[in-house]
Protein backbone atom coordinates (compact mmCIF):
# COMPACT_ATOMS: atom_id res chain seq x y z
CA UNK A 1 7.10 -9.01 10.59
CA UNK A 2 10.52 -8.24 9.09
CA UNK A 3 12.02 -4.47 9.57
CA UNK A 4 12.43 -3.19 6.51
CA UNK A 5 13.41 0.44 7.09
CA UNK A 6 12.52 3.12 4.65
CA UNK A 7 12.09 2.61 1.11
CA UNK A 8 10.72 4.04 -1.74
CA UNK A 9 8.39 2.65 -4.91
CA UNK A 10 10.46 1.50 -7.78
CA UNK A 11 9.59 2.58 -11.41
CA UNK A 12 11.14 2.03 -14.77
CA UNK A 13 11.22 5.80 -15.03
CA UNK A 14 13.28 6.48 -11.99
CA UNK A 15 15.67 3.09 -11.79
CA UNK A 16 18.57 4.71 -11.67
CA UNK A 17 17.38 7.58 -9.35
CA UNK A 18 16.66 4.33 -6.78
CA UNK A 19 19.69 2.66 -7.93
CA UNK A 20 21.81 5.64 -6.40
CA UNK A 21 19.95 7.13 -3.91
CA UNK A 22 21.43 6.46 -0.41
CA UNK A 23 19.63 4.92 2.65
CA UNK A 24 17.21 2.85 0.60
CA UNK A 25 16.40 -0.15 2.67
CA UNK A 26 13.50 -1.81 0.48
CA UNK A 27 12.03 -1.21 -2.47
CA UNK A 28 8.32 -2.16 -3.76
CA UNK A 29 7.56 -3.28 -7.16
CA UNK A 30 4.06 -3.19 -8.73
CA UNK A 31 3.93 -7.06 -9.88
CA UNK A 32 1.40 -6.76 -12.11
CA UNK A 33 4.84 -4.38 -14.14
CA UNK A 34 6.82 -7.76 -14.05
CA UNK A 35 7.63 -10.35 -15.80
CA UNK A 36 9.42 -13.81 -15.11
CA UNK A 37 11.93 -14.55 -16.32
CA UNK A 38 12.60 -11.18 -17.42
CA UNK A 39 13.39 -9.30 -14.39
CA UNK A 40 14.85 -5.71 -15.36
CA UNK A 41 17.95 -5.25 -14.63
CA UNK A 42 17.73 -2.34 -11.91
CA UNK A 43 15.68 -4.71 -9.91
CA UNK A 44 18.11 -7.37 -10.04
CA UNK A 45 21.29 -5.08 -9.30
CA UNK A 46 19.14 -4.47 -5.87
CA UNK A 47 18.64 -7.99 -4.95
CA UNK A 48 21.80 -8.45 -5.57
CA UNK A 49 22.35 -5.82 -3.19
CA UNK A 50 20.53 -7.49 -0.36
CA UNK A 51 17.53 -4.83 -0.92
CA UNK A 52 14.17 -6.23 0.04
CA UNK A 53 11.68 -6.01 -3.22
CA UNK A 54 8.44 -6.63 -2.53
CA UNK A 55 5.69 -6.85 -4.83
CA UNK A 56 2.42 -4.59 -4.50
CA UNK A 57 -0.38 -6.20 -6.89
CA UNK A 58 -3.25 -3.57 -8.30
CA UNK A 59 -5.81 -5.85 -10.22
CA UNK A 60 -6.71 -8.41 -7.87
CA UNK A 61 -10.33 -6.86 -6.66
CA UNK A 62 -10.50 -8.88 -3.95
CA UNK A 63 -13.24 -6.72 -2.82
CA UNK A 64 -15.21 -7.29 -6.34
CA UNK A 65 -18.70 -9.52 -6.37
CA UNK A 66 -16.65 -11.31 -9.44
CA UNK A 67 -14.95 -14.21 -9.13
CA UNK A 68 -11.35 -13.95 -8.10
CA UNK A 69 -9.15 -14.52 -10.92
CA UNK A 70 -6.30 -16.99 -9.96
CA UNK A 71 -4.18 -15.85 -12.66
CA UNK A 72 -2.98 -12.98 -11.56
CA UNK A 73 -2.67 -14.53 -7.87
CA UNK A 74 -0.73 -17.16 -9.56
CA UNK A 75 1.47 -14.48 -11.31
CA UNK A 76 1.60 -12.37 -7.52
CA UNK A 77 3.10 -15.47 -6.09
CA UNK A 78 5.06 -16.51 -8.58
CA UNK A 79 6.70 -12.71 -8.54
CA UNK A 80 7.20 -13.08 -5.21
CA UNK A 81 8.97 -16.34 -5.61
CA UNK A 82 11.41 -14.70 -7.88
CA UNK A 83 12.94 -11.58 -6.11
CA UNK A 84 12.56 -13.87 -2.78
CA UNK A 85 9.91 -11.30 -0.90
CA UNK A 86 9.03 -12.45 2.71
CA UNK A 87 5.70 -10.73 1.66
CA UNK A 88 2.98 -9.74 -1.03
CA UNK A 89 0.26 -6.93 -1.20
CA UNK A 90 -2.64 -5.12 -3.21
CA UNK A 91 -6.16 -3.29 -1.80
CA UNK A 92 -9.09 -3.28 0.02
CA UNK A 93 -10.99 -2.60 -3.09
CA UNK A 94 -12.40 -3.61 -6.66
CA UNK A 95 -11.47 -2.83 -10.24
CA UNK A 96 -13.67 -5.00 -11.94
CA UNK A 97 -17.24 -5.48 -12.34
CA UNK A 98 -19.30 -7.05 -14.87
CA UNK A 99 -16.74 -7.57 -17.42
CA UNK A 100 -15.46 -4.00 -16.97
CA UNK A 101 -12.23 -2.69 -15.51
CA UNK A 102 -12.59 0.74 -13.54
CA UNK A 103 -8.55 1.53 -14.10
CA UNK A 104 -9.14 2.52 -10.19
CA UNK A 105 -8.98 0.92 -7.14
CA UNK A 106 -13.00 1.58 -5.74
CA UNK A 107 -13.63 1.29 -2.57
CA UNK A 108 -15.83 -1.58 -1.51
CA UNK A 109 -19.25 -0.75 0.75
CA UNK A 110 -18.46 -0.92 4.33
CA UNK A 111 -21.35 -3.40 4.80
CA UNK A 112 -21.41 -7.29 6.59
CA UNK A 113 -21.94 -8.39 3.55
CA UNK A 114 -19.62 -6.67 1.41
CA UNK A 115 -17.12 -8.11 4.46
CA UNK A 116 -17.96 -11.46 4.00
CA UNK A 117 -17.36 -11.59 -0.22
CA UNK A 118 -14.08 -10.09 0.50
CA UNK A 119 -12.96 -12.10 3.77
CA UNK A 120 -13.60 -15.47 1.13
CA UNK A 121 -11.66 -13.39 -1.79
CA UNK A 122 -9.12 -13.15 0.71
CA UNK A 123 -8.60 -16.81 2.14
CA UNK A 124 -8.71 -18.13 -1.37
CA UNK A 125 -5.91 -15.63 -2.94
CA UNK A 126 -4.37 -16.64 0.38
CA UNK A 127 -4.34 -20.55 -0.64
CA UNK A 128 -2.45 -19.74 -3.58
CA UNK A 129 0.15 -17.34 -2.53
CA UNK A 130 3.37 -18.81 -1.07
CA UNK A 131 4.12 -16.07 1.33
CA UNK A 132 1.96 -13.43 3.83
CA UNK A 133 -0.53 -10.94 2.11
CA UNK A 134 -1.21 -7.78 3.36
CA UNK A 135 -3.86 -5.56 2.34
CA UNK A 136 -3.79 -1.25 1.64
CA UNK A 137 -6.88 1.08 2.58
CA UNK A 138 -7.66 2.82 -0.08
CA UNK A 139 -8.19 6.85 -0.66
CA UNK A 140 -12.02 7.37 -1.73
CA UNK A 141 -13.72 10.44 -3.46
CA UNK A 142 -17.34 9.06 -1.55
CA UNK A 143 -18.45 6.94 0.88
CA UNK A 144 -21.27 3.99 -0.04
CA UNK A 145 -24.56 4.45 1.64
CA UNK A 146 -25.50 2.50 4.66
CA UNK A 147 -22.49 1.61 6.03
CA UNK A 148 -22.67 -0.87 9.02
CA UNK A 149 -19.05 -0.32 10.09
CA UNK A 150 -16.16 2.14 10.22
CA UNK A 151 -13.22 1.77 8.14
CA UNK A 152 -11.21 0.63 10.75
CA UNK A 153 -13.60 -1.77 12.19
CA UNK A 154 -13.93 -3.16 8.46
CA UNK A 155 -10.34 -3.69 8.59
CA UNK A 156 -9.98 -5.03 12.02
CA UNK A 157 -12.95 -7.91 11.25
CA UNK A 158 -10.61 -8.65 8.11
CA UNK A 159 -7.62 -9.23 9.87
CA UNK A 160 -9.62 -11.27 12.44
CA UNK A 161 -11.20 -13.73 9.85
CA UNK A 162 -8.36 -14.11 7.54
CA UNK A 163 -5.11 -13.36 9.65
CA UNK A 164 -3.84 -10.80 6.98
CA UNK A 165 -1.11 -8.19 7.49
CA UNK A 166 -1.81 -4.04 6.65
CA UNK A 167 -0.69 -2.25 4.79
CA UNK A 168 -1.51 1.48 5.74
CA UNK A 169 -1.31 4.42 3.82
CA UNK A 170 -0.88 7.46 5.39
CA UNK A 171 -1.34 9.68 2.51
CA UNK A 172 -5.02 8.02 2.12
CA UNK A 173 -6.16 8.42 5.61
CA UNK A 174 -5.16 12.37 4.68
CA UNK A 175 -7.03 12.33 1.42
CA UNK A 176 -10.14 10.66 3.57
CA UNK A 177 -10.30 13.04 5.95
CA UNK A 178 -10.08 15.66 3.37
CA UNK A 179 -12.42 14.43 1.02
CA UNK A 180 -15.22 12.67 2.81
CA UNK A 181 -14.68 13.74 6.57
CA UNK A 182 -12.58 10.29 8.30
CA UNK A 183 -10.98 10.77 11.20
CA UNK A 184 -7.11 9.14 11.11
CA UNK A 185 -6.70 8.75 14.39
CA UNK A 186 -9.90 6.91 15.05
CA UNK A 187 -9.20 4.63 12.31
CA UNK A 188 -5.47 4.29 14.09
CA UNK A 189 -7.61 3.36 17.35
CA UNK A 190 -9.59 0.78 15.51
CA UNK A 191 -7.02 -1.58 13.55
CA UNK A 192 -4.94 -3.90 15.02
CA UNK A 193 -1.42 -2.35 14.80
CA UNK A 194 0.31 -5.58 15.71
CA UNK A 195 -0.47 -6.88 12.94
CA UNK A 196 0.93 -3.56 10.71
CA UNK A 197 3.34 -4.90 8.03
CA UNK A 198 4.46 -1.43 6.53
CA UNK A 199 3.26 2.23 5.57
CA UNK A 200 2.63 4.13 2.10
CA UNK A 201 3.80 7.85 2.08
CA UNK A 202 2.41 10.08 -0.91
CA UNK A 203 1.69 12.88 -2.63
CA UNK A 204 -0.92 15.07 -3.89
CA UNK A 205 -2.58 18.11 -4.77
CA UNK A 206 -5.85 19.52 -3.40
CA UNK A 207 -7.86 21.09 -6.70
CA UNK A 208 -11.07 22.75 -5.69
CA UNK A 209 -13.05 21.08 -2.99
CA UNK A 210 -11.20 17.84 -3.97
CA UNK A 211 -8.13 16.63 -2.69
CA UNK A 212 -6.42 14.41 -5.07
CA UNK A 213 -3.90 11.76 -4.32
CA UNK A 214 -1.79 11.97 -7.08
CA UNK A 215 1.48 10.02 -6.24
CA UNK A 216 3.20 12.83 -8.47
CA UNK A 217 3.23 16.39 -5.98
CA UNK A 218 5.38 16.44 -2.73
CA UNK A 219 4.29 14.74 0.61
CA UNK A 220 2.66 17.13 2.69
CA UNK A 221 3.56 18.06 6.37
CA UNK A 222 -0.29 16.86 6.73
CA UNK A 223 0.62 13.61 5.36
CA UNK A 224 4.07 12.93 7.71
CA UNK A 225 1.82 14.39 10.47
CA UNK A 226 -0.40 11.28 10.19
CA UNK A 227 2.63 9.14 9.82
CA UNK A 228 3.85 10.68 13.06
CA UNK A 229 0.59 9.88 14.75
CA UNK A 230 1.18 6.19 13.46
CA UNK A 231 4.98 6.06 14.90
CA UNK A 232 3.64 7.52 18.58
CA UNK A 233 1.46 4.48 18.00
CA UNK A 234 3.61 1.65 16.70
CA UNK A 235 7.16 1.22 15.40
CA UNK A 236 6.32 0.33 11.80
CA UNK A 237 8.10 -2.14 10.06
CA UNK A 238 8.85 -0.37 7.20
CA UNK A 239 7.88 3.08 5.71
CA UNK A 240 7.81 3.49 1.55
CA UNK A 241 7.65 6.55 -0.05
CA UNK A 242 5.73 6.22 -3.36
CA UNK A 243 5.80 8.19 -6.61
CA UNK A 244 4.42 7.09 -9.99
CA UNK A 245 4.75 10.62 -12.18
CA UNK A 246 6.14 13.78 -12.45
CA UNK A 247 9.60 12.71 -10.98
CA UNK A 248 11.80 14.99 -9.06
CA UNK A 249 15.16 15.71 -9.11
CA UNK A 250 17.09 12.89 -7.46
CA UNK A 251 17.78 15.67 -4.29
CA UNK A 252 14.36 15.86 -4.06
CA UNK A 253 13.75 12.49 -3.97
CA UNK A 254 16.30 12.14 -0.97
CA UNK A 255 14.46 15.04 1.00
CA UNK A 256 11.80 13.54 1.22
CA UNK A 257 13.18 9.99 2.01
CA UNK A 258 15.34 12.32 5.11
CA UNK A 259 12.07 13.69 6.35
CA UNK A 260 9.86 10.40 6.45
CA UNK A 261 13.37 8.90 8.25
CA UNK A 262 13.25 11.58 10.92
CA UNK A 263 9.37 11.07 11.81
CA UNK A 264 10.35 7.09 11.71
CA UNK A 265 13.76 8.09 13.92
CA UNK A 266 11.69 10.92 16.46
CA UNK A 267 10.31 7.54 18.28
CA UNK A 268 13.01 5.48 18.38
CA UNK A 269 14.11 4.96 21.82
């Protein structure tokens, strides 16, 4: 898989923040935000840069009972086509059902058969895409009842059946274990690493009993200290920091880009 380095999300809101901010190696765009034809400008100044941009889709479902709509896998791929990404993504999850739209990425039941809907969701977004898919865990307020398999074994039989990449977020695994009792490192144990194609760093903001992953608070030590369990693991690929509101200051920004470097950098030999 290609080493991307660290990078960050790239929004509307902060273009210029990304434009300027030093020792961004790739950015990640959410496609379903783009247009062809009509790329904005930001975005092209950083392919004309040589920056990596690589499209992160949210409204596949690929985990959904629905049919998979090859629209939107057409648009993916055709995004994909047009900043020249070695790579697409979206979830492990639904966000439709029954001609309704959740506006949240749900978490699909950890059953065989919930496995085998999505393993033939995957292959056929697969057919249509021009380049590699990978595919993000999720963060989940509750778990589905009578779950056959773990979350990483879920994973791991994905990747075995359809020959996907990952794409794992750190700042999930926290919220999991927060929230509904996971263990990160277990799920670490379980997936195959080699087949890791990069890593989501977050925010969030624990409220109550509830931690929420908000994309719009500060990453937590927790949160790098889950990333650091990955790197003692793996050498990722590539490590993103997303943010989708409440935007710091640019120096804030770049702190937190320094800090997810030096976890990357501690295992670098």
């Amino acid at each position: 898989m290609t080493d991307l380095g660290v990078g960050i999300g790239w929004r509307s809101e902060i273009d210029l923040t990304v434009e300027r901010l030093p020792g961004v190696d790739f950015v990640e765009v959410v496609a379903e935000n783009l247009h062809i034809g009509h790329l904005p400008e930001s975005v092209t100044l950083l392919l004309e840069r040589g920056i990596p941009v690589l499209p992160h889709a949210v409204s596949l479902s690929l985990g959904g009972a629905d049919e998979v709509d090859l629209k939107r896998v057409q648009h993916l791929g055709e995004i994909a086509e047009a900043v020249g990404a070695p790579m697409v993504s979206d979830h492990v999850c639904f966000v439709r059902a029954g001609g309704l739209d959740s506006g949240h990425l749900m978490p699909v039941p950890r059953t065989k058969d919930a496995l085998d809907v999505l393993v033939a969701n995957v292959r056929l977004a697969q057919r249509n895409l021009p380049v590699p898919l990978a595919l993000e865990n999720v963060a989940a307020l509750l778990e589905w009842p009578d779950g056959e398999l773990s979350e990483g074994q879920f994973l791991a039989e994905l990747v075995e059946r359809t020959d996907c990449w990952l794409l794992v977020d750190v700042a999930n695994l926290y919220a999991n274990a927060r929230n509904i009792g996971t263990d990160p490192e277990r799920f670490l144990d379980e997936i195959p690493l080699e087949r890791l194609a990069y890593v989501h760093v977050a925010g969030g903001e624990q409220h109550g009993d509830v931690y929420h992953d908000t994309h719009a608070h500060a990453v937590l030590p927790e949160v790098l200290g889950v990333l650091d369990e990955l790197c003692s693991r793996v050498r990722p690929p590539g490590v993103l920091l997303e943010r989708d509101d409440n935007y710091p200051s640019d120096t804030e920004i770049a702190s937190e880009l320094a800090a997810i470097r030096a976890v990357v950098d501690k295992h670098r030999g």
